[in-house]
N, C-alpha and C. Protein backbone atom coordinates (compact mmCIF):
# COMPACT_ATOMS: atom_id res chain seq x y z
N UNK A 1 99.85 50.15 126.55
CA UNK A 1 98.58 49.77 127.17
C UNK A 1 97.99 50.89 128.01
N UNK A 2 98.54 51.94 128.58
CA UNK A 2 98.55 52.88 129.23
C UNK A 2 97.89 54.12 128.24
N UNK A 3 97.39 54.70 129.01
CA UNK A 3 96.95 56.10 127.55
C UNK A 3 96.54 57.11 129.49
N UNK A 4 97.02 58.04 129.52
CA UNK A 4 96.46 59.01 130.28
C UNK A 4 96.28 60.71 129.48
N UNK A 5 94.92 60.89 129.51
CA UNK A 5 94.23 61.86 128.93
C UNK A 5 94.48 62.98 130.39
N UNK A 6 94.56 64.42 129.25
CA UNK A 6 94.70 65.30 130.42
C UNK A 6 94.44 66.54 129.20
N UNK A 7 95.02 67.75 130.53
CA UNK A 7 94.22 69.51 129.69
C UNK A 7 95.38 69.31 128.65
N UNK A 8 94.80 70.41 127.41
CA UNK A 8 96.49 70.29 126.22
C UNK A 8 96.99 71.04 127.42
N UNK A 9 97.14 72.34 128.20
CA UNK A 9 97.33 73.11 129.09
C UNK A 9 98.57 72.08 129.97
N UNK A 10 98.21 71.39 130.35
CA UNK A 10 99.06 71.01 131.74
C UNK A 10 98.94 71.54 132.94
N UNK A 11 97.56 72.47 133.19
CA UNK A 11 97.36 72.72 134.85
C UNK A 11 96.67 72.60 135.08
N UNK A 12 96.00 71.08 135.20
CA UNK A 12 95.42 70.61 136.35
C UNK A 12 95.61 70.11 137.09
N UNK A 13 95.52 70.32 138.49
CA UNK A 13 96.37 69.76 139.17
C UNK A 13 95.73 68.13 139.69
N UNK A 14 94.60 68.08 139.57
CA UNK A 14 94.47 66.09 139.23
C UNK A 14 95.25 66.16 137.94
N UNK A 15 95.33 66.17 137.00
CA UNK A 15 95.79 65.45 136.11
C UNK A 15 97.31 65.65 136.65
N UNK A 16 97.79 66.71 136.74
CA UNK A 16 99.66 66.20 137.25
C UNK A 16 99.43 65.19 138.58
N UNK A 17 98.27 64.84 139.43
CA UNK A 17 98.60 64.15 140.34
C UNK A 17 98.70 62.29 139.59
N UNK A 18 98.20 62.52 138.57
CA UNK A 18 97.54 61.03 137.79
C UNK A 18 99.14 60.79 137.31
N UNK A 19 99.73 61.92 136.50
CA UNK A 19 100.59 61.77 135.36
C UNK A 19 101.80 61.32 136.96
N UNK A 20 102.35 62.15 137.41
CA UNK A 20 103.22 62.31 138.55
C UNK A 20 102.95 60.69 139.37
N UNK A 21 101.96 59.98 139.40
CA UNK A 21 101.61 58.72 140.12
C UNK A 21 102.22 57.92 139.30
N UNK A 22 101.78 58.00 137.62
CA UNK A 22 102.58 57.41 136.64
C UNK A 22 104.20 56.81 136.61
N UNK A 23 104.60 58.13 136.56
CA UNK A 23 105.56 58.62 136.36
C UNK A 23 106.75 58.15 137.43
N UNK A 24 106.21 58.38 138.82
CA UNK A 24 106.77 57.54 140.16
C UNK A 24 106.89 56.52 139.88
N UNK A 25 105.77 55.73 139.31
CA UNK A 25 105.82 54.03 139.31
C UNK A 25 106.83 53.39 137.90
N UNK A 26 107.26 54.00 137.34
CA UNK A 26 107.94 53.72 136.12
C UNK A 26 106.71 53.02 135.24
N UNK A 27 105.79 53.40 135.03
CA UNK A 27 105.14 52.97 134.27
C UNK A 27 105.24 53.44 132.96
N UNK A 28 105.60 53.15 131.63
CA UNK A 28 105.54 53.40 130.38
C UNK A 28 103.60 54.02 130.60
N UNK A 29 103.72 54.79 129.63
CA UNK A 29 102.33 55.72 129.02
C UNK A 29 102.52 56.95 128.48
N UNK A 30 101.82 56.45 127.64
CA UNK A 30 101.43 57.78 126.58
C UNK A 30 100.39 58.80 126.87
N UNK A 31 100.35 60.21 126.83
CA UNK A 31 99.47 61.28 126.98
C UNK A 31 98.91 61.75 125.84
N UNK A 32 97.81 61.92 126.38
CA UNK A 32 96.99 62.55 125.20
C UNK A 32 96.34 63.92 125.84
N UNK A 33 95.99 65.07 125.10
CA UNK A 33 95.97 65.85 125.15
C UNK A 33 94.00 66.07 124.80
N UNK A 34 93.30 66.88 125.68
CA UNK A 34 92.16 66.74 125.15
C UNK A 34 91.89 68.68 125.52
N UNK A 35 90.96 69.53 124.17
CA UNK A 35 90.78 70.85 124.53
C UNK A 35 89.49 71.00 125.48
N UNK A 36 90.23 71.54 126.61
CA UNK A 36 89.01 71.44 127.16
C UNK A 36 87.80 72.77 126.94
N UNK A 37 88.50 74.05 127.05
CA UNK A 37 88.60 75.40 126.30
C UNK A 37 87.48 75.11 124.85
N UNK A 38 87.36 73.78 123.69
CA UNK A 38 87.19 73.43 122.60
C UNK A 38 85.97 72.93 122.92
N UNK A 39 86.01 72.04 124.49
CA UNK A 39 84.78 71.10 124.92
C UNK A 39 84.99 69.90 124.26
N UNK A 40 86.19 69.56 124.08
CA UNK A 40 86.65 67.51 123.78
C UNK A 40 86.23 66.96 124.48
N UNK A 41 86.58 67.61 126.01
CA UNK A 41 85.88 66.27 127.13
C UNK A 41 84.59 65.79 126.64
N UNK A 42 83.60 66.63 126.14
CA UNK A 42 82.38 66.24 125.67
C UNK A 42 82.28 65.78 124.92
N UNK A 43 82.91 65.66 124.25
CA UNK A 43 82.56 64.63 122.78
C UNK A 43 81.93 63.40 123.44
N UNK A 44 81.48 62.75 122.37
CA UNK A 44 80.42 61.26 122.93
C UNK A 44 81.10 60.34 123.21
N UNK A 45 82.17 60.12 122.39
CA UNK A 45 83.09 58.88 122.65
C UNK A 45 83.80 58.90 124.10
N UNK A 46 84.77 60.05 124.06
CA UNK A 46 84.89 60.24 125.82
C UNK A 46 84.14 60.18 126.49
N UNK A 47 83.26 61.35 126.43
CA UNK A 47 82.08 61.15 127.52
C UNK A 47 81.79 59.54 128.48
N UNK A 48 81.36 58.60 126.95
CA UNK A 48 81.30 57.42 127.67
C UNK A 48 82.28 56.83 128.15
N UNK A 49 83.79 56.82 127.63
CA UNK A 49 84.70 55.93 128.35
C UNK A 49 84.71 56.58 129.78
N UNK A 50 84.66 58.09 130.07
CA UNK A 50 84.71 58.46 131.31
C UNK A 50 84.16 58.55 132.02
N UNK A 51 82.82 58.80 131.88
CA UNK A 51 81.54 58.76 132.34
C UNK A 51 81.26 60.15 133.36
N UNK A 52 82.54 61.05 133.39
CA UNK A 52 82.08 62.14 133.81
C UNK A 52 82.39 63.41 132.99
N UNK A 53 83.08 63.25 132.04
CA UNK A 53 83.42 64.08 130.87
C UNK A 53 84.81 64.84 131.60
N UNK A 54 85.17 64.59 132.43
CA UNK A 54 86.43 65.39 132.98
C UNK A 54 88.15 64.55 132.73
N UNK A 55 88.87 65.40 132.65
CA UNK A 55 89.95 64.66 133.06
C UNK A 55 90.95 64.94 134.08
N UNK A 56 92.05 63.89 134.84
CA UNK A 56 92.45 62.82 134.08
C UNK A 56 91.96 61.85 133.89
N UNK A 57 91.34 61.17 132.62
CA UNK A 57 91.33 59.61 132.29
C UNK A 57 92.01 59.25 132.02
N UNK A 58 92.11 57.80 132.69
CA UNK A 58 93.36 56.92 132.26
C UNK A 58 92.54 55.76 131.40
N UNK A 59 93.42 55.21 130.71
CA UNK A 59 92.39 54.25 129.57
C UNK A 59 93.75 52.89 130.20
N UNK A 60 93.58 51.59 130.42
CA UNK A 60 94.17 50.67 130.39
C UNK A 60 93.50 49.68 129.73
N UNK A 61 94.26 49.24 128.56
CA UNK A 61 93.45 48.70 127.27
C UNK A 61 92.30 48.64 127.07
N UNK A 62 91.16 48.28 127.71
CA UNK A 62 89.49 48.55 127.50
C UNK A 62 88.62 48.78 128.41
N UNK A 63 89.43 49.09 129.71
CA UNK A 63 88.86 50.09 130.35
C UNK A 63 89.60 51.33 130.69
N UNK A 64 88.36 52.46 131.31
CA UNK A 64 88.61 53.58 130.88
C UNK A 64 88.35 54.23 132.25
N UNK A 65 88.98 55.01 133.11
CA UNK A 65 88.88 55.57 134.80
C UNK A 65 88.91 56.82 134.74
N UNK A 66 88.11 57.55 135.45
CA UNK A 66 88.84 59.02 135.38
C UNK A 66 88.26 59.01 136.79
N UNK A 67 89.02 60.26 137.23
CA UNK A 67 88.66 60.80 138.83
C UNK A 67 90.15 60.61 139.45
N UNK A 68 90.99 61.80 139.72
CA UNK A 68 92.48 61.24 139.90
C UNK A 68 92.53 60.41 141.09
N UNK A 69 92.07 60.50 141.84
CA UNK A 69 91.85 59.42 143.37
C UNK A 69 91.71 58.01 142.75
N UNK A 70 90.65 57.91 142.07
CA UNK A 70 90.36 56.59 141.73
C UNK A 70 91.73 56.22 140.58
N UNK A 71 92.33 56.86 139.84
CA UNK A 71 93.22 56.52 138.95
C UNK A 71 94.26 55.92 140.07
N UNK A 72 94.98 56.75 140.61
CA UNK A 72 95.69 56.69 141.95
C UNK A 72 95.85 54.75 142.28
N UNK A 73 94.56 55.16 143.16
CA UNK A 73 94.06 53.87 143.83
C UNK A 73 94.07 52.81 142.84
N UNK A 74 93.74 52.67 141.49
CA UNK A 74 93.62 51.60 140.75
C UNK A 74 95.23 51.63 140.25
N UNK A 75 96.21 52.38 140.12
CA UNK A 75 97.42 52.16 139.95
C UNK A 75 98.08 51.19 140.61
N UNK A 76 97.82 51.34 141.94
CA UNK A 76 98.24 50.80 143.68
C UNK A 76 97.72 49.20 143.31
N UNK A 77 96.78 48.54 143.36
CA UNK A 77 96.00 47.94 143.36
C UNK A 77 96.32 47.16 141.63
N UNK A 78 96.77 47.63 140.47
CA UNK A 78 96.93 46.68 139.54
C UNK A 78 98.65 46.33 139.24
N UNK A 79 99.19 47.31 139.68
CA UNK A 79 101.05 47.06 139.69
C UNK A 79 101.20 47.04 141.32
N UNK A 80 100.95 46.08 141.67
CA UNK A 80 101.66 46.19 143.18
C UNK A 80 103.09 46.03 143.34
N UNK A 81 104.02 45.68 142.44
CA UNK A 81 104.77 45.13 142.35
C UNK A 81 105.51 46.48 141.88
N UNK A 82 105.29 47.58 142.11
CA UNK A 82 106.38 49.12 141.71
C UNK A 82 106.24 49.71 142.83
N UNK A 83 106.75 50.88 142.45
CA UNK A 83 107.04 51.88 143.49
C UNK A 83 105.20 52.56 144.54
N UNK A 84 105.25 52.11 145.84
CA UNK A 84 104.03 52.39 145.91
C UNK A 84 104.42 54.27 145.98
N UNK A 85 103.17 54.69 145.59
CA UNK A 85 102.88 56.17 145.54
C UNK A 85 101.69 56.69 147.07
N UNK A 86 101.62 55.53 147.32
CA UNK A 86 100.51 55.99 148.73
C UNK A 86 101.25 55.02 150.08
N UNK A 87 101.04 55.68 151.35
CA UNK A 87 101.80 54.64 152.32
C UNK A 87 101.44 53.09 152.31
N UNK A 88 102.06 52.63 152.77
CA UNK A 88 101.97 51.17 153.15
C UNK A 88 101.37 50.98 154.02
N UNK A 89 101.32 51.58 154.94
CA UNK A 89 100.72 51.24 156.57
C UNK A 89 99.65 51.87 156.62
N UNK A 90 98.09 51.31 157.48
CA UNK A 90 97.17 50.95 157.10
C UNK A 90 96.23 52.30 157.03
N UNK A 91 97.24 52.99 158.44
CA UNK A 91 96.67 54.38 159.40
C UNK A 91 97.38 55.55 158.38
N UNK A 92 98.60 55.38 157.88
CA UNK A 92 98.81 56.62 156.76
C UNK A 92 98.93 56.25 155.59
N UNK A 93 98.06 55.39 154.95
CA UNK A 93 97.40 55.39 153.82
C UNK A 93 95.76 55.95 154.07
N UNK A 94 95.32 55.74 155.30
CA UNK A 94 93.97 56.41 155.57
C UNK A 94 94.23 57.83 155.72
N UNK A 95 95.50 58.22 156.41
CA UNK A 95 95.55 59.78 156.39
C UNK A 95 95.71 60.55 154.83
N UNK A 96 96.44 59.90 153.81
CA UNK A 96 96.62 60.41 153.45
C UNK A 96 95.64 60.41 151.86
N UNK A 97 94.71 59.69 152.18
CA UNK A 97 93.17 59.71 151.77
C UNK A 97 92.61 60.40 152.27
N UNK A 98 92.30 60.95 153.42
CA UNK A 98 91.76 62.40 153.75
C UNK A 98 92.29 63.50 153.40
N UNK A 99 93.84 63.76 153.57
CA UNK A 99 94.54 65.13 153.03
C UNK A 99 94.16 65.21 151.62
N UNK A 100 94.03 63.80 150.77
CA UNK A 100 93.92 63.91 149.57
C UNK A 100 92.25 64.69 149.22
N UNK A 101 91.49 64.23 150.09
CA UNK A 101 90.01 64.38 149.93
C UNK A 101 90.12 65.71 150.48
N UNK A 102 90.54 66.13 151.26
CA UNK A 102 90.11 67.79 151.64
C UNK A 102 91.02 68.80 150.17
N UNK A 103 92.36 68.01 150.46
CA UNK A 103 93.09 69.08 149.45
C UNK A 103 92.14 69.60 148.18
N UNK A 104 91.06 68.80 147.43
CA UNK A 104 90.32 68.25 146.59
C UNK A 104 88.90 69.30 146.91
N UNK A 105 88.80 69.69 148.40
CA UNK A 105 87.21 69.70 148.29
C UNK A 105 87.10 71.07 149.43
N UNK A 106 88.52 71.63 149.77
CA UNK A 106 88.36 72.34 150.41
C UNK A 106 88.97 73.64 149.82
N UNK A 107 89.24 75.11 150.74
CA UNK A 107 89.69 76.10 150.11
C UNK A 107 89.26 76.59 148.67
N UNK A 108 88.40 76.60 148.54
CA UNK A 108 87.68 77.03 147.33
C UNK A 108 87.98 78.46 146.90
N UNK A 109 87.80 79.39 148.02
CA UNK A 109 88.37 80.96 147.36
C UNK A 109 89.87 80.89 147.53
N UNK A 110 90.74 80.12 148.01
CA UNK A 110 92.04 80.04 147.27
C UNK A 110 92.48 79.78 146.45
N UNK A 111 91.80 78.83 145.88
CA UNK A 111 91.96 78.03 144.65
C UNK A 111 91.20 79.13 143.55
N UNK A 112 90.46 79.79 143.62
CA UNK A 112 90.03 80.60 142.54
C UNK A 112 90.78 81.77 142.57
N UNK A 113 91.40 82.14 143.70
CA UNK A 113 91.89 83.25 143.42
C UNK A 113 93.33 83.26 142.66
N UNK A 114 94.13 82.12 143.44
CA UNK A 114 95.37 81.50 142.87
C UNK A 114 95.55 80.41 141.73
N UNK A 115 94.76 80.32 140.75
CA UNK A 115 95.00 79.37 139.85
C UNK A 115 95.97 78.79 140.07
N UNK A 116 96.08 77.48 139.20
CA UNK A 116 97.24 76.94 138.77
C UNK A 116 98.16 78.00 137.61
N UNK A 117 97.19 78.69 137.12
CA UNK A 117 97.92 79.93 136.03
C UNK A 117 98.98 80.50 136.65
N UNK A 118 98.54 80.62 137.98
CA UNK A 118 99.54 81.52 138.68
C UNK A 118 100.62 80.82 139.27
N UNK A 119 100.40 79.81 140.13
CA UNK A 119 101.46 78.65 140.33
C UNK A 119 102.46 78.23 139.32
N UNK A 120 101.96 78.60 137.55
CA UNK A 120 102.83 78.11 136.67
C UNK A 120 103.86 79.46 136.13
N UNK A 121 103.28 80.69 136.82
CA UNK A 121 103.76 81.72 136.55
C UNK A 121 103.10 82.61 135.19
N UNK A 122 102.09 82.15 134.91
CA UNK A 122 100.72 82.93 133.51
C UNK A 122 100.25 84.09 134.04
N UNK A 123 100.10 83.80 135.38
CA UNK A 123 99.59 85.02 135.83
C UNK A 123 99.66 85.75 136.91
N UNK A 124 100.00 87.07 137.38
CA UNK A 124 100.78 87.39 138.56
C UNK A 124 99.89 86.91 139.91
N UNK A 125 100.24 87.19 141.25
CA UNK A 125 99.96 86.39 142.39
C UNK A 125 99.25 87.74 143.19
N UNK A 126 97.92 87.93 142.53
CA UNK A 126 97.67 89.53 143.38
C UNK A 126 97.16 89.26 144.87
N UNK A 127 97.45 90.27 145.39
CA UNK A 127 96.89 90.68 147.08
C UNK A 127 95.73 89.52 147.32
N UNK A 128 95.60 88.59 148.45
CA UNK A 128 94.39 87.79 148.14
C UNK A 128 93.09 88.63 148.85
N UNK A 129 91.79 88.42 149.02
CA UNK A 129 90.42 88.52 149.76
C UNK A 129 90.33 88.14 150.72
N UNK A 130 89.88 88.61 151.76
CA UNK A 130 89.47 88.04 153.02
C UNK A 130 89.48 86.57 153.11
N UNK A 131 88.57 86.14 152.26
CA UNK A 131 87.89 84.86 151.98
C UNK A 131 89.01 83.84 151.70
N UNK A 132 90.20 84.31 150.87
CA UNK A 132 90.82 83.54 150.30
C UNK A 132 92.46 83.69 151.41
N UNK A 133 92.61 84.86 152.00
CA UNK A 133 93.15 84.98 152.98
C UNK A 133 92.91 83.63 154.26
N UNK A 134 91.99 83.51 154.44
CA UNK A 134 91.51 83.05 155.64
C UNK A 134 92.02 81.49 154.88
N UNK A 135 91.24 81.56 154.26
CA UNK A 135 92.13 79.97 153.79
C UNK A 135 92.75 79.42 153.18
N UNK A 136 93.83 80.65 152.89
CA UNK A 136 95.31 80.30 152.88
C UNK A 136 95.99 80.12 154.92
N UNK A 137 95.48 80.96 155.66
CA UNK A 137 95.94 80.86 157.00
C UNK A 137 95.42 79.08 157.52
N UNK A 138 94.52 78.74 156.91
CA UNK A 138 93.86 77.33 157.12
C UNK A 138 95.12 76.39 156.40
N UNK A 139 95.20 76.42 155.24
CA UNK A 139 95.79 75.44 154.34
C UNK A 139 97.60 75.93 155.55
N UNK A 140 97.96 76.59 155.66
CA UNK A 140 98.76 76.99 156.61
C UNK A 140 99.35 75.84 157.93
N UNK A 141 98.15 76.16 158.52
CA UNK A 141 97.90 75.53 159.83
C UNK A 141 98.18 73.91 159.70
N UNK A 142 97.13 73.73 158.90
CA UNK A 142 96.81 72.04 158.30
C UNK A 142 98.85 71.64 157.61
N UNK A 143 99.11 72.51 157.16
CA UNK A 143 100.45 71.83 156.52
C UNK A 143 101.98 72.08 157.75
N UNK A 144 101.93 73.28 158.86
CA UNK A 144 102.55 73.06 159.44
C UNK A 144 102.04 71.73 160.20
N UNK A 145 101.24 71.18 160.74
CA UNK A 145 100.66 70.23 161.66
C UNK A 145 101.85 68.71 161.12
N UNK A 146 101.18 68.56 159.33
CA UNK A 146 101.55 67.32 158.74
C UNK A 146 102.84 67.49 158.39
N UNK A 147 103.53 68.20 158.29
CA UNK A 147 104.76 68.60 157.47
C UNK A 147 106.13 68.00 158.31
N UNK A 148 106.79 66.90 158.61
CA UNK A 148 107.67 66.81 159.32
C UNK A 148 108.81 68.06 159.39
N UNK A 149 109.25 68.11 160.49
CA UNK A 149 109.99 69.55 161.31
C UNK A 149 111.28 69.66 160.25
N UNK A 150 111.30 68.18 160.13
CA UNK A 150 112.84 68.27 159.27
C UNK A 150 112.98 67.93 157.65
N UNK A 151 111.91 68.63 157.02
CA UNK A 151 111.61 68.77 155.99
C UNK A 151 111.57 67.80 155.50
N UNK A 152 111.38 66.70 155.88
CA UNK A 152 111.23 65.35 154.96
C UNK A 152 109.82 65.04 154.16
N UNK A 153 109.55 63.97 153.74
CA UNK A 153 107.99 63.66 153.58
C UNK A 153 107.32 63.71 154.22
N UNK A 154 105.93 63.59 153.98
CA UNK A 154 104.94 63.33 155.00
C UNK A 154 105.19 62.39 155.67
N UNK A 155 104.97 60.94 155.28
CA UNK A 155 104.32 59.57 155.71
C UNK A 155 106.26 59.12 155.71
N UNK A 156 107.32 59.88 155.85
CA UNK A 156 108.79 59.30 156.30
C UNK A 156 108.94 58.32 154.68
N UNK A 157 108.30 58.52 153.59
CA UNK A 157 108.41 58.26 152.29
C UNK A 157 108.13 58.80 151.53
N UNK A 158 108.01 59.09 150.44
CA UNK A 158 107.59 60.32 149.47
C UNK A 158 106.09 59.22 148.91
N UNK A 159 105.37 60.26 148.96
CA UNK A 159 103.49 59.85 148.35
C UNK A 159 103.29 61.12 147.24
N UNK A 160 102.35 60.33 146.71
CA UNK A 160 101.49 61.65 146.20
C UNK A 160 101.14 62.60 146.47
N UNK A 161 100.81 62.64 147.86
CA UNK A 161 100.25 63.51 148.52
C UNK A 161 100.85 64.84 148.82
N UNK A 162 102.63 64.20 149.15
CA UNK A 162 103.30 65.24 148.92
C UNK A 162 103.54 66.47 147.71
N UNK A 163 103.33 65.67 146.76
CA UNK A 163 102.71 66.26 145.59
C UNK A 163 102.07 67.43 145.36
N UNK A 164 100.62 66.79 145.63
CA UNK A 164 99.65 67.57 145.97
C UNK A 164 99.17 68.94 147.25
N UNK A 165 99.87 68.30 148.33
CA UNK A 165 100.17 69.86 148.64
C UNK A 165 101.14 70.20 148.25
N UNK A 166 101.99 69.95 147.77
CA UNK A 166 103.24 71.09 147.57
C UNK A 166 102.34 72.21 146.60
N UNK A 167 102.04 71.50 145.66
CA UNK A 167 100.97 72.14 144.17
C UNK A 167 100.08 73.38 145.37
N UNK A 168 99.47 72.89 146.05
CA UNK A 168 98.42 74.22 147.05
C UNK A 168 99.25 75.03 147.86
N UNK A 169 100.03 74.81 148.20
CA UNK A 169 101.35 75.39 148.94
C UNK A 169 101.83 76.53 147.73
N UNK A 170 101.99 76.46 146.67
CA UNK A 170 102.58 77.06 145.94
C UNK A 170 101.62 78.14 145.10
N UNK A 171 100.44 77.93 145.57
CA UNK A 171 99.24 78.98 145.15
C UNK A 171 99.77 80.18 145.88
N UNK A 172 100.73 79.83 147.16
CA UNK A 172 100.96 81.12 147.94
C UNK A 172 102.10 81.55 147.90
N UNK A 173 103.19 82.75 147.90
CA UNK A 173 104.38 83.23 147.64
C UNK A 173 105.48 82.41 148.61
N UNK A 174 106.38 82.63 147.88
CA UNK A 174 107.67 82.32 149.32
C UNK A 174 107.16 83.34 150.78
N UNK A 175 106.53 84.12 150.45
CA UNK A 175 106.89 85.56 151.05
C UNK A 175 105.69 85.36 152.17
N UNK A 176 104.61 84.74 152.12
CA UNK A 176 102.98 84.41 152.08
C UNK A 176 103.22 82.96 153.10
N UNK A 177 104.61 81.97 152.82
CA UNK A 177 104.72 80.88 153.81
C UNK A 177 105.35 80.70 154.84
N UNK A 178 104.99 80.45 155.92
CA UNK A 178 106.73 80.13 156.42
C UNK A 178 107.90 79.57 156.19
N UNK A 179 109.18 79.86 156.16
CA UNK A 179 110.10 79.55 155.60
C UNK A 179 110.36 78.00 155.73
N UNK A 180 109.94 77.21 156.83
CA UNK A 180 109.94 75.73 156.61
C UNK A 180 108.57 75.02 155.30
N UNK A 181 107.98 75.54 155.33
CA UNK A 181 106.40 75.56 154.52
C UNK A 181 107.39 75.84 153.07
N UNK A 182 108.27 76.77 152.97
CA UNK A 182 107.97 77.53 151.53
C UNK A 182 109.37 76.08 151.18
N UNK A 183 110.23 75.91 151.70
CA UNK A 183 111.39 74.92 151.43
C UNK A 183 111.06 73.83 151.25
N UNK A 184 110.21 73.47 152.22
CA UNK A 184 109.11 71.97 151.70
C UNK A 184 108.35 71.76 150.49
N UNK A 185 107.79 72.81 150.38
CA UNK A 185 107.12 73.41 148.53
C UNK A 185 107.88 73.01 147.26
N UNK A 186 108.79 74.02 147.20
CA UNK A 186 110.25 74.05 146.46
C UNK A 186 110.92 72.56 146.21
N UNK A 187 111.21 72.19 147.60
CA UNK A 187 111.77 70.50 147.24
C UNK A 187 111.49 69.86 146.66
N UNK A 188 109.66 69.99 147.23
CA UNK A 188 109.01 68.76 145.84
C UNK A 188 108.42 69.10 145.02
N UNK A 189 108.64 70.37 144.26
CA UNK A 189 108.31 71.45 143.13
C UNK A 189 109.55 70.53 142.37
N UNK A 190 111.03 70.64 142.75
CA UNK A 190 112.18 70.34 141.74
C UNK A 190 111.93 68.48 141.90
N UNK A 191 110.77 67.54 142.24
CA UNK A 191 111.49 66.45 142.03
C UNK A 191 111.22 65.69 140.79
N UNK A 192 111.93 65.24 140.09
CA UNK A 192 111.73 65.09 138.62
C UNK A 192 110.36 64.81 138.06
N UNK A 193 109.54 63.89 138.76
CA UNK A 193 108.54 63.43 137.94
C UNK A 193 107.63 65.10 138.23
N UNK A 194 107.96 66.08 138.90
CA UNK A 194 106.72 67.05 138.77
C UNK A 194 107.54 68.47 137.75
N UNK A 195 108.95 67.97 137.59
CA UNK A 195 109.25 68.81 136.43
C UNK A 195 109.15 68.12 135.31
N UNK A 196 108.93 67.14 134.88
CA UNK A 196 108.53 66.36 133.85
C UNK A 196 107.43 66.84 133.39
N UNK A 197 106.15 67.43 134.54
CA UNK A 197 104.68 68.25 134.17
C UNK A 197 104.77 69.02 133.71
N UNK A 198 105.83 69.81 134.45
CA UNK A 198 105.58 71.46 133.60
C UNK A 198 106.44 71.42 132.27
N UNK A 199 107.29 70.29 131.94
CA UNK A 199 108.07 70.52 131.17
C UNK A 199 107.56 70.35 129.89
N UNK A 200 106.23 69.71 130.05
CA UNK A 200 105.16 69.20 129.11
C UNK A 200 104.27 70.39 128.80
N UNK A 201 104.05 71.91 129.40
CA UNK A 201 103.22 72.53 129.01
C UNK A 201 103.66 73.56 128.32
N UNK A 202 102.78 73.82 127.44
CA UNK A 202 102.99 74.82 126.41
C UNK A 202 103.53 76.13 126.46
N UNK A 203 104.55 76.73 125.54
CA UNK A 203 105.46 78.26 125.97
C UNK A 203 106.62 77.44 126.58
C-alpha cells in the first residue's frame, strides 16, 4: 500500500528523511526510483499525483503526498500505533518542527557548496567561501546549543530530526567539527535505517 518515490541517485536528503521515517516505523514499502537528471518528476501523471513535481512522494493507495515534512507528519498521524519518529511532548515536537524548518530553508551557500555528492563521498570536500564558511560556523553554534553534552539524542529519544542534522553536520569534515559535533554525526550516520539509504545508492 506504501510506494515512496525518490532520486534513482539516493541524495536527497528529504527523500532519506521520508525513506529513514519509513523505515523507523517498520513500515513495509516499496521505492521507486524517478530520473530526475531525465525530468520524470515532470511527467503529467506525477506531476498531478504530487502536485509539485518534486520528490519524496509517498503514494498510500490513492492518495499521493510529497513535501518530506508533510510525508513525516502524515506518517505520525495515520500509524499512531508504531514507533513515533517526532517527540511526543507538545514543546519538542514544536522544536523539532522548527529545526526541521530551518534545517530545510536555511544555510544555502553550505548546502551548495557541500552537496550531498560530497557527504556521500562523489565528490571531494574543497576549502569552503566566506559565505559558506560563515554558515557552517552558524549550523555550528545552532547544533552545539541542541546537541545533548552526552551525546545522546536530541529530544532524550531518537527523531528524525536527528537524522537530519546529522546529514548537515556531515556536509562538514571531522576536522571542520568539534569533536563532540563530529561523534554525534557519525553515531547517527551508522544507525541502520540511514545505512539502509546509502546502501540503496548506486556504485
Amino acid at each position: 500500500m506504501l510506494q515512496l518515490h525518490v532520486d534513482q541517485d539516493f541524495l536527497s536528503p528529504y527523500a532519506m528523511a521520508a525513506f529513514v521515517a519509513l523505515s523507523e516505523k517498520g513500515l513495509p514499502f516499496d521505492v521507486c526510483v524517478r530520473d530526475l537528471g531525465g525530468g520524470e518528476q515532470f511527467e503529467s501523471a506525477y506531476r498531478r499525483q504530487s502536485l509539485t513535481s518534486r520528490v519524496p512522494m509517498l503514494r498510500h493507495g490513492d492518495f499521493c503526498l510529497s513535501e518530506s515534512s508533510a510525508i513525516i507528519e502524515y506518517l505520525e498521524e495515520a500509524y499512531p500505533d508504531t514507533v513515533r519518529v517526532l517527540p511526543c511532548d507538545l514543546r519538542q515536537r514544536a522544536r523539532a518542527r522548527q529545526l526541521q524548518a530551518w534545517l530545510r530553508s536555511d544555510l544555502l551557500s553550505l548546502r551548495d557548496e557541500r552537496s550531498t555528492e560530497v557527504v556521500y563521498g562523489l565528490q571531494p570536500a574543497l576549502p569552503l567561501g566566506d559565505a559558506a564558511r560563515a554558515a557552517a560556523h552558524k549550523l555550528i553554534a545552532l547544533a552545539e546549543e541542541v546537541a545533548p553534552a552526552d551525546g545522546g539524542d536530541l529530544f532524550g529519544a531518537w527523531s528524525v530530526v536527528d537524522a537530519e542534522l546529522a546529514l548537515l553536520l556531515k556536509r562538514l569534515t571531522a576536522a571542520e567539527l568539534p569533536p563532540r559535533l563530529a561523534v554525534y554525526a557519525e553515531r547517527q550516520w551508522q544507525r541502520p535505517s540511514l545505512a539502509a539509504w546509502r546502501a540503496r545508492q548506486p556504485g
